[in-house]
C-alpha atoms as a PDB file:
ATOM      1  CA  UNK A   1      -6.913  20.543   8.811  1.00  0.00           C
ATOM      2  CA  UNK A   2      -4.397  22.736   7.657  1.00  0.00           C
ATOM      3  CA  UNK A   3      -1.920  20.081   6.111  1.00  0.00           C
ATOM      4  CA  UNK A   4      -4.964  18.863   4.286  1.00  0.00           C
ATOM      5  CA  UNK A   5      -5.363  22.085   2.747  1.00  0.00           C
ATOM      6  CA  UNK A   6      -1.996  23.469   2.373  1.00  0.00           C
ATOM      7  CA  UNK A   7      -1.678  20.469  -0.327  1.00  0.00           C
ATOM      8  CA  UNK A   8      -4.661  20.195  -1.943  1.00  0.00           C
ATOM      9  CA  UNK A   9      -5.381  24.109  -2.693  1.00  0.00           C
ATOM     10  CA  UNK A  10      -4.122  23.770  -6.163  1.00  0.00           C
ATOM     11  CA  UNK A  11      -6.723  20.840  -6.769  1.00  0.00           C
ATOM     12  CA  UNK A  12      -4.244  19.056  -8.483  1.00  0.00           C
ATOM     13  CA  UNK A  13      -7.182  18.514 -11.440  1.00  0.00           C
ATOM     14  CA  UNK A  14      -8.420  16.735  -9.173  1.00  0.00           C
ATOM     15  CA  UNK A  15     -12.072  15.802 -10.496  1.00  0.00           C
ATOM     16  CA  UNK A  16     -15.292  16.208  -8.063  1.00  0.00           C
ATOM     17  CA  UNK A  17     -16.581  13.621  -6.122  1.00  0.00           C
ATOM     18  CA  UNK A  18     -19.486  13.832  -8.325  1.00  0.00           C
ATOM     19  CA  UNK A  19     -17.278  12.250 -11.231  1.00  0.00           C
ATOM     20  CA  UNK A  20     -16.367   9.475  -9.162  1.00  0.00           C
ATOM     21  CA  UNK A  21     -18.005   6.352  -8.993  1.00  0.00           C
ATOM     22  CA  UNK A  22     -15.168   3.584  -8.329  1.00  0.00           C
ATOM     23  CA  UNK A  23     -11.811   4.321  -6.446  1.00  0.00           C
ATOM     24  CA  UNK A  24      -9.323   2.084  -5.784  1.00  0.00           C
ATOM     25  CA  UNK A  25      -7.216   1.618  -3.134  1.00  0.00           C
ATOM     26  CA  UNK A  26      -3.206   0.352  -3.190  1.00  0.00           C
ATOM     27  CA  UNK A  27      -1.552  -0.111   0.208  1.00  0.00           C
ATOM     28  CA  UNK A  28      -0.236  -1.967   3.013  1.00  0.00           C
ATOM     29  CA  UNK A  29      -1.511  -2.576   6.436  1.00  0.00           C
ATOM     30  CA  UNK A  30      -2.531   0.663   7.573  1.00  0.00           C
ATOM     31  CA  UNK A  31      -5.037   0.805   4.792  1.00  0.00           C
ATOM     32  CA  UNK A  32      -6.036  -2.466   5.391  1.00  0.00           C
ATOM     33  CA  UNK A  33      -6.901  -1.526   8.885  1.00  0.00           C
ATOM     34  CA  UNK A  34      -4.574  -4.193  10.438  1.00  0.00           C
ATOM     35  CA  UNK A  35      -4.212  -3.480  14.373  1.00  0.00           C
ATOM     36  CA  UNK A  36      -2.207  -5.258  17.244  1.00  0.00           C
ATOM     37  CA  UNK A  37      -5.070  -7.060  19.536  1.00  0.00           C
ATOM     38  CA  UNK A  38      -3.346  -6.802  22.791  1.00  0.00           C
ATOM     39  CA  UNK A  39      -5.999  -9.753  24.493  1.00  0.00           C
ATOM     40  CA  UNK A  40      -5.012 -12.426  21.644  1.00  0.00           C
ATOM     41  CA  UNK A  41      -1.164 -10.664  20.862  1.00  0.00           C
ATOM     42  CA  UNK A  42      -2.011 -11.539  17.504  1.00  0.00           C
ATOM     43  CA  UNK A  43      -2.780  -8.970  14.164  1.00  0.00           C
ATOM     44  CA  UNK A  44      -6.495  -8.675  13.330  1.00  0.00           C
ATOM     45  CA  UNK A  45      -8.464  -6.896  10.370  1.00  0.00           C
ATOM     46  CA  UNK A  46     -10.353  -3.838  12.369  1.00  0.00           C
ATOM     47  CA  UNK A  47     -13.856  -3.421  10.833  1.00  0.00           C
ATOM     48  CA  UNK A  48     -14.246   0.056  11.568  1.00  0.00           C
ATOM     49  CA  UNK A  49     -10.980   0.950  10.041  1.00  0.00           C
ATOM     50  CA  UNK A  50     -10.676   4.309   8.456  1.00  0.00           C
ATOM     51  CA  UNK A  51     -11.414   2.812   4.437  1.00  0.00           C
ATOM     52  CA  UNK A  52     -14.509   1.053   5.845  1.00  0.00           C
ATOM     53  CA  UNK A  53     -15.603   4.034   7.472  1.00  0.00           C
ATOM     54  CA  UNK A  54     -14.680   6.329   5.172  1.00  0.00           C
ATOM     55  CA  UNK A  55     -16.320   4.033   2.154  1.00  0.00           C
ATOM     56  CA  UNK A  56     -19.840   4.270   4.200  1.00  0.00           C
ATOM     57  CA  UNK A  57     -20.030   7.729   4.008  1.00  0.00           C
ATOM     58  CA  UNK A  58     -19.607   8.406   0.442  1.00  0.00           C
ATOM     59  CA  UNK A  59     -21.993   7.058  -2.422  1.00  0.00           C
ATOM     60  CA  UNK A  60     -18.741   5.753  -4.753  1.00  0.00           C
ATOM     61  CA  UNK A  61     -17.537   1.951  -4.833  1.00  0.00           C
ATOM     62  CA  UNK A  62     -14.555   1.451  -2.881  1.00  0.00           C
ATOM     63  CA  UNK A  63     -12.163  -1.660  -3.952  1.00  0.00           C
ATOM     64  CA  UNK A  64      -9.404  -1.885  -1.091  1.00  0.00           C
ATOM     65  CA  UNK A  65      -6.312  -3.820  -2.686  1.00  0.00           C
ATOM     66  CA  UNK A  66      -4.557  -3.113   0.393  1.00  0.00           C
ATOM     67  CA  UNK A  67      -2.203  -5.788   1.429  1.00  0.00           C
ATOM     68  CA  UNK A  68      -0.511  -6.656   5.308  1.00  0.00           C
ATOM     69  CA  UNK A  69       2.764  -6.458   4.964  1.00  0.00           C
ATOM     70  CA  UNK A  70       3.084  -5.400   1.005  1.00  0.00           C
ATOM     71  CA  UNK A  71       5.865  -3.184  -0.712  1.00  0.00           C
ATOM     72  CA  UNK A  72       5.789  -0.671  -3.636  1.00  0.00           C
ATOM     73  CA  UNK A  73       7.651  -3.486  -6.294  1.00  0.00           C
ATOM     74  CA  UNK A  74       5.154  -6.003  -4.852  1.00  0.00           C
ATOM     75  CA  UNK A  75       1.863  -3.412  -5.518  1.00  0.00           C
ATOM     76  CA  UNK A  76       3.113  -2.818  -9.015  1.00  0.00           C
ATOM     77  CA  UNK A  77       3.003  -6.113  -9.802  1.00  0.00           C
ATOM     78  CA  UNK A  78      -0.445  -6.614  -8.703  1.00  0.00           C
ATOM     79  CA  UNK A  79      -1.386  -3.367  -9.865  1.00  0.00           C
ATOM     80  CA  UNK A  80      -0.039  -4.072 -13.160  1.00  0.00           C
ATOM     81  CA  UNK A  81      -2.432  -7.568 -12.890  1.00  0.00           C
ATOM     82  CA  UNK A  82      -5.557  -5.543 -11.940  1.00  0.00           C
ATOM     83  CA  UNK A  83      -5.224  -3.389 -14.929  1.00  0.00           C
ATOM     84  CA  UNK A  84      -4.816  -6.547 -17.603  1.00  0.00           C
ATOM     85  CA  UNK A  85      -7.972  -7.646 -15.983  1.00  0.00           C
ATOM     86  CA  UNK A  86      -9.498  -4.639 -17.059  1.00  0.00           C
ATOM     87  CA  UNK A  87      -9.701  -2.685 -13.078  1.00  0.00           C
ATOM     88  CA  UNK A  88     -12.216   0.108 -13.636  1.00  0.00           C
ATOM     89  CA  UNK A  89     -11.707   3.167 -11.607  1.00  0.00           C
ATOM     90  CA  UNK A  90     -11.507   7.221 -12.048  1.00  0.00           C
ATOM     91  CA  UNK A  91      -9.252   7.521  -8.738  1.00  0.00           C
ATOM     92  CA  UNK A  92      -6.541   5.873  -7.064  1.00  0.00           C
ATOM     93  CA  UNK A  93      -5.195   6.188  -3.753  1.00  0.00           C
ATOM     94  CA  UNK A  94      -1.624   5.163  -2.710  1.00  0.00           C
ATOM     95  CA  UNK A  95      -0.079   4.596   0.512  1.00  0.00           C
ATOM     96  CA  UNK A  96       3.195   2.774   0.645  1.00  0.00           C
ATOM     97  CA  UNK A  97       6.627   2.875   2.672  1.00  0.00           C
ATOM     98  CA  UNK A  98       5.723   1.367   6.275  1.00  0.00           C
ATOM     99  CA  UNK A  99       6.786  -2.296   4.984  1.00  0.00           C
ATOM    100  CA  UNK A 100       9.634  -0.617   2.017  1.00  0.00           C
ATOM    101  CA  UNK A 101      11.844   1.068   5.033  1.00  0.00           C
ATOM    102  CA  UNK A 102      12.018  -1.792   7.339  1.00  0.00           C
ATOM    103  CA  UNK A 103      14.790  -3.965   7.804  1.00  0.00           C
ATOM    104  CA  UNK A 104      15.589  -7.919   8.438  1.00  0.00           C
ATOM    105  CA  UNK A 105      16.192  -7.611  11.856  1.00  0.00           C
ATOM    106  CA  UNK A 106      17.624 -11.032  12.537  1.00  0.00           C
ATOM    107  CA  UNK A 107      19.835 -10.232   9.880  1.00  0.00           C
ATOM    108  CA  UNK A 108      21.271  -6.599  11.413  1.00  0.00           C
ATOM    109  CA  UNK A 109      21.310  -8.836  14.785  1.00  0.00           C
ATOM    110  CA  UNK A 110      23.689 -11.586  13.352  1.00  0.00           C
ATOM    111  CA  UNK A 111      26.061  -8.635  11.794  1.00  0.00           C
ATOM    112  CA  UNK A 112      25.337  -5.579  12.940  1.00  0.00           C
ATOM    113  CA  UNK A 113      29.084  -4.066  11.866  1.00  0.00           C
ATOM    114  CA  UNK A 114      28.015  -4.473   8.074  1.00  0.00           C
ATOM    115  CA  UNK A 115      25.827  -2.374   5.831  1.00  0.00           C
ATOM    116  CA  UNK A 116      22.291  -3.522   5.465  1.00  0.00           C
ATOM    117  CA  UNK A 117      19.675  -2.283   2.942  1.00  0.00           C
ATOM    118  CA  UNK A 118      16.252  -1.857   3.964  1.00  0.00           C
ATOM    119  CA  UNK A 119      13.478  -4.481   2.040  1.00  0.00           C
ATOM    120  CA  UNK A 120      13.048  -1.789  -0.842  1.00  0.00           C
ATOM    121  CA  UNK A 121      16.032   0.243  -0.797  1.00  0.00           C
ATOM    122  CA  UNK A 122      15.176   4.011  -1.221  1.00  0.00           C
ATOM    123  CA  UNK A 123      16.443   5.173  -4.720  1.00  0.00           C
ATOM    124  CA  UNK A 124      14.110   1.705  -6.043  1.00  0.00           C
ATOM    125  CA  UNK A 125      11.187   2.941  -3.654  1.00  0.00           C
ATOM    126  CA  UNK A 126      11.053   6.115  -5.235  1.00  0.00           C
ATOM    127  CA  UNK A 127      11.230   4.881  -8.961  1.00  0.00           C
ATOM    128  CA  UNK A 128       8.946   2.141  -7.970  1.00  0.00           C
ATOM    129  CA  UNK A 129       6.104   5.008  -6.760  1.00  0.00           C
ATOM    130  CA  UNK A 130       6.597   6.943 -10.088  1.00  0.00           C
ATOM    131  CA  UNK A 131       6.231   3.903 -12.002  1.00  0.00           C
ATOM    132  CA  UNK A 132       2.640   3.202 -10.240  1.00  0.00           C
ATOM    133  CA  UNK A 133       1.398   7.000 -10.779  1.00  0.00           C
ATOM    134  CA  UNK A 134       2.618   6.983 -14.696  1.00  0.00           C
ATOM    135  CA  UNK A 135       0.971   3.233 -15.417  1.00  0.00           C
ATOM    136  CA  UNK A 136      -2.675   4.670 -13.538  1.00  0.00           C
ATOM    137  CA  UNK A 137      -2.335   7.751 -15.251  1.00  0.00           C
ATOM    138  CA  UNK A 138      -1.807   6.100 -18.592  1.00  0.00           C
ATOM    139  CA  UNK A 139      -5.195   4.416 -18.246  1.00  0.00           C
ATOM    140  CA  UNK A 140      -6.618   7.578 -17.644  1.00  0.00           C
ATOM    141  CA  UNK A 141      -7.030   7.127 -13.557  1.00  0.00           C
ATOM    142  CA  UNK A 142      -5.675   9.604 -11.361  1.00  0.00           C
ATOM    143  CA  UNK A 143      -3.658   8.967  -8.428  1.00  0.00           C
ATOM    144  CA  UNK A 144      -4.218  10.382  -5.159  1.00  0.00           C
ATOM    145  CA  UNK A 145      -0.796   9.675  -2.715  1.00  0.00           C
ATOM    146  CA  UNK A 146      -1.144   9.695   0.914  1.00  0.00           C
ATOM    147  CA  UNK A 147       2.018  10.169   3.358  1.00  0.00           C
ATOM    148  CA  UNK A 148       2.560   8.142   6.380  1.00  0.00           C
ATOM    149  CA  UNK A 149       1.427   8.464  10.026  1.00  0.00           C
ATOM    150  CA  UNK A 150       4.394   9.035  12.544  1.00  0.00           C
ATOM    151  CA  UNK A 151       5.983   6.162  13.988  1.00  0.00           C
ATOM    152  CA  UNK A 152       6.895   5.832  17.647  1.00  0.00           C
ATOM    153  CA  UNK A 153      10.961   4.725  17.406  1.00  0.00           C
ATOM    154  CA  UNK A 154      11.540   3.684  20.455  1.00  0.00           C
ATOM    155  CA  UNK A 155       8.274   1.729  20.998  1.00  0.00           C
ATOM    156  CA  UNK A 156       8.917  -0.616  18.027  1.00  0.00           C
ATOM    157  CA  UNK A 157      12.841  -0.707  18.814  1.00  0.00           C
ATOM    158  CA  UNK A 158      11.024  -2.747  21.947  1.00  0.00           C
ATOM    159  CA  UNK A 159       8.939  -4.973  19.703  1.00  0.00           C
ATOM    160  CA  UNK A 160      11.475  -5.829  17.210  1.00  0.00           C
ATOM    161  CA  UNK A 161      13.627  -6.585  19.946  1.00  0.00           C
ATOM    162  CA  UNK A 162      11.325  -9.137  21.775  1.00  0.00           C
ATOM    163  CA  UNK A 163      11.209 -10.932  18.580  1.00  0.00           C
ATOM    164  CA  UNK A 164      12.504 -14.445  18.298  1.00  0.00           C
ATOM    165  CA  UNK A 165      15.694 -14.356  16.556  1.00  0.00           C
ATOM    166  CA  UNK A 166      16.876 -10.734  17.427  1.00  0.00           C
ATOM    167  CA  UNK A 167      19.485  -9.371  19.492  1.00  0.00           C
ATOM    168  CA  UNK A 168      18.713  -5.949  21.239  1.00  0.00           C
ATOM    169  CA  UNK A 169      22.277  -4.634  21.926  1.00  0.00           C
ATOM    170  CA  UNK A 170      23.128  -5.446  18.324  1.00  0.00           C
ATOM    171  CA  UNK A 171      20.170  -3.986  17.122  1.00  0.00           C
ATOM    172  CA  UNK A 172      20.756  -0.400  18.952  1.00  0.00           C
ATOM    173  CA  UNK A 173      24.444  -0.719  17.728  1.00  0.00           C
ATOM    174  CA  UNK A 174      23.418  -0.789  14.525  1.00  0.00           C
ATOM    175  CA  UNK A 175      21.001   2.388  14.892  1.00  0.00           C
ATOM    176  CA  UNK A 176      23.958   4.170  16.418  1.00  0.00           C
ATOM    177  CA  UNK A 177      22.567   3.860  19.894  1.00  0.00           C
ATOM    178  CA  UNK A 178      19.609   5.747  18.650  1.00  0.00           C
ATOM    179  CA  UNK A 179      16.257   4.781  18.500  1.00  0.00           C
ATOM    180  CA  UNK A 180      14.830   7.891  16.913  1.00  0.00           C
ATOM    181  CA  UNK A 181      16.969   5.953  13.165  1.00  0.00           C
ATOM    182  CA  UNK A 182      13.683   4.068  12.978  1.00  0.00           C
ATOM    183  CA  UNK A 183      11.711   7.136  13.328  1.00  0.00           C
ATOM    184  CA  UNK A 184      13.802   8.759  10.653  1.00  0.00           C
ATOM    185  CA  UNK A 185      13.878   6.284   8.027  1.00  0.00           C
ATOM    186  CA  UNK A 186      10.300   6.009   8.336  1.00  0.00           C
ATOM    187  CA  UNK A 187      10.117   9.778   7.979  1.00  0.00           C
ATOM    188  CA  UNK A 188      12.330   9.674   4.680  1.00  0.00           C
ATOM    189  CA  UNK A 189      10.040   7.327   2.973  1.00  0.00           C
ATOM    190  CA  UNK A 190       7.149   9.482   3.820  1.00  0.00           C
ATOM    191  CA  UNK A 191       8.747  12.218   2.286  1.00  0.00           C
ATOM    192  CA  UNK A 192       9.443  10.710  -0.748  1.00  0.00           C
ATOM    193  CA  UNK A 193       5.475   9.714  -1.246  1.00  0.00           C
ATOM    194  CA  UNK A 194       5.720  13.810  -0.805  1.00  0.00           C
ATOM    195  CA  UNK A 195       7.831  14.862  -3.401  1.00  0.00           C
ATOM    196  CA  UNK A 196       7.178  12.230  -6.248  1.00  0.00           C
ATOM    197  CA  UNK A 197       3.543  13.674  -6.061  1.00  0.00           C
ATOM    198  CA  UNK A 198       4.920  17.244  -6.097  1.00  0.00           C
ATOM    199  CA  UNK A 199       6.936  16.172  -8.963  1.00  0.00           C
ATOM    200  CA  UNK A 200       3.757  14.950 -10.778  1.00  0.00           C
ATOM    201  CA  UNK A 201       1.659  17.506  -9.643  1.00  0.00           C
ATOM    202  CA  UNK A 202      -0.999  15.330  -8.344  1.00  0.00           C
ATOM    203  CA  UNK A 203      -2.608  15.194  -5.269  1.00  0.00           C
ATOM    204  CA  UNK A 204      -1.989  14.489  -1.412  1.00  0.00           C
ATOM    205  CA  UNK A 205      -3.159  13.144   1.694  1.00  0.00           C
ATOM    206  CA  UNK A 206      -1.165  14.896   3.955  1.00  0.00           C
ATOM    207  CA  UNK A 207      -2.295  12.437   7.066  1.00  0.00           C
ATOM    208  CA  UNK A 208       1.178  12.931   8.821  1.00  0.00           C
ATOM    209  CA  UNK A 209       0.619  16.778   9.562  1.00  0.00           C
ATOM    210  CA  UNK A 210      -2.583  15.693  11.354  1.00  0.00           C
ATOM    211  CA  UNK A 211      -1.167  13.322  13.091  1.00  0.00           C
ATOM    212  CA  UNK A 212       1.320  15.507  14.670  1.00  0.00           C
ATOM    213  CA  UNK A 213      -0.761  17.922  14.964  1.00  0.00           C
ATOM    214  CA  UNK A 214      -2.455  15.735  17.839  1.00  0.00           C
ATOM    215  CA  UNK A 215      -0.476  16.765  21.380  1.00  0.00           C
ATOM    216  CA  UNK A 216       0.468  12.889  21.865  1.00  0.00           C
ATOM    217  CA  UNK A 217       0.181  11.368  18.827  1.00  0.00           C
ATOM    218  CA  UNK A 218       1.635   8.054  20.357  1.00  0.00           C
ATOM    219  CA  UNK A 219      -1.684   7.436  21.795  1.00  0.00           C
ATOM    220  CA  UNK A 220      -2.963   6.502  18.697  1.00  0.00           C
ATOM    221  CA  UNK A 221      -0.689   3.659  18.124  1.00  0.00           C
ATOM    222  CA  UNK A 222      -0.790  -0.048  19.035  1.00  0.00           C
ATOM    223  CA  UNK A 223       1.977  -1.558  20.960  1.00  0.00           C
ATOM    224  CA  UNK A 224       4.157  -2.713  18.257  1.00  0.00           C
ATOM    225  CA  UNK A 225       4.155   1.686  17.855  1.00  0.00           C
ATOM    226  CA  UNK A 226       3.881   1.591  14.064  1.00  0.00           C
ATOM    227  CA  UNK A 227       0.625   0.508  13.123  1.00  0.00           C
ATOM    228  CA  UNK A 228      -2.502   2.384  14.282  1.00  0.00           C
ATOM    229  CA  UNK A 229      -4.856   1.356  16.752  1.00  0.00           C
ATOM    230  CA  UNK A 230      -9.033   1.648  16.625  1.00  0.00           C
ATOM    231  CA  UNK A 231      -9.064   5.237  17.377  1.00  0.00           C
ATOM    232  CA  UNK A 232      -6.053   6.083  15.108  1.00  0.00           C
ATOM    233  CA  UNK A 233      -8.019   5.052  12.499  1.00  0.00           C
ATOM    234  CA  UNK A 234     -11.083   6.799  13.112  1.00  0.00           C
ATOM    235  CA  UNK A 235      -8.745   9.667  13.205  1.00  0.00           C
ATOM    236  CA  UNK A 236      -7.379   8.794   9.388  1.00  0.00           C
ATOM    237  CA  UNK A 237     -11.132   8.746   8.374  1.00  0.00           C
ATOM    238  CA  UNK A 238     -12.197  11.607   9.361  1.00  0.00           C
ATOM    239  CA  UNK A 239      -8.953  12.985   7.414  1.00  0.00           C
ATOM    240  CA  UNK A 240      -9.824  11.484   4.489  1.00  0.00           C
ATOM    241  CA  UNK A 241     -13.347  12.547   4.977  1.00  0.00           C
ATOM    242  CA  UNK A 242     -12.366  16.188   5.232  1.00  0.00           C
ATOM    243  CA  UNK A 243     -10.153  15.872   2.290  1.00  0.00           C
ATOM    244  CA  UNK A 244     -12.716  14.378   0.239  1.00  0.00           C
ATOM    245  CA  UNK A 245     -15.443  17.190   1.081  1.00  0.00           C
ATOM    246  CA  UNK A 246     -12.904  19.791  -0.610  1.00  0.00           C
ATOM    247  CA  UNK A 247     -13.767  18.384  -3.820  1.00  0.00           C
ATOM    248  CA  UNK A 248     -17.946  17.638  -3.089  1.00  0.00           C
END
């Protein structure tokens, strides 16, 4: 667990899980536990995912805001919300980018010689996640930031392309007649979670490390070859888990 704790040695003033008795969770699908069910082709809720599992072994209350399909603007908003209702919590954890670095790919298929701006274009993605971390720590909760898993580019170049709507030879003219773009752009947006907590010296979940620390990480995703399947998210709880125990 080396990425784990290569980023969390400094503690971060981080407090102990002792101190803790509510944390709340901001994110998108992955930490909703959303999966591809390849019997029904249809998105499903896992109930093992890695927040259930990971809630089950630790003696705190665990309110998962997560959202399918949700955006950093979008979260701030309905962080913002949680906090006028009075949201009572000591931690936060943050995990955001999957949904902000896609693209409309009907859109890039219809014009693929023009310039198109992913759904939360970087430079606002960034500000956005600062933004988030400066509101929670003004009401005296302290964010924890998690990076993303790796992607599989090529994989979901297949799935976006089977969609109704798209154009596949478009598409790949747009990436440059590269899959691995998609990999990449998911990779910047991961970094940024990076370096806006190194920038605020607070803590994070460096899940991507592990996850590539695996020989064929790929085997951990679901078809569509970004979000993670039952076992990839066993894998994400017992990083949490791990990461948590530093601070027992």
């Amino acid at each position: 667990m080396c990425g784990i704790l290569l980023l969390s040695r400094l503690e971060c003033g981080i407090m102990k899980l002792s101190m803790i008795q509510n944390l709340a969770i901001w994110g998108d699908s992955l930490l909703k536990g959303i999966i591809f069910d390849e019997k029904t082709s249809r998105y499903k809720p896992l109930k093992t995912c890695s927040v259930n599992l990971f809630s089950k072994a630790f003696p705190f209350t665990v309110k998962n805001n997560s959202r399918f399909g949700c955006t950093a603007p979008k979260a701030l908003e309905n962080l913002q919300a949680s906090l006028n209702n009075g949201l009572q919590a000591e931690v936060a954890l943050l995990e955001f980018g999957g949904n902000d670095c896609d693209y409309n790919w009907s859109e890039i298929s219809r014009n693929p010689e023009a310039h198109h701006e992913p759904h939360t274009p970087f430079q606002t993605f960034c500000s956005t996640m600062e933004k988030m971390a400066d509101l929670l720590l003004s009401h005296s909760i302290k964010p924890v930031f998690m990076n993303l898993p790796p992607i599989d580019g090529e994989r979901y170049y297949r799935w976006i392309s089977s969609l109704k709507d798209t154009d596949p030879k478009a598409i790949l003219k747009w990436l440059g007649g590269q899959t691995d773009t998609i990999y990449r752009q998911q990779e910047r947006y991961s970094r940024a979670m990076e370096r806006v907590a190194y920038q605020k010296n607070l803590p994070l979940i460096d899940v991507r490390d592990e996850f590539l620390a695996i020989h064929n990480y790929r085997d951990y995703l679901c078809l569509d070859g970004i979000h993670l399947n039952e076992q990839g998210q066993k894998v994400m709880a017992d990083i949490f888990q791990s990461y948590a125990m530093n601070y027992a």
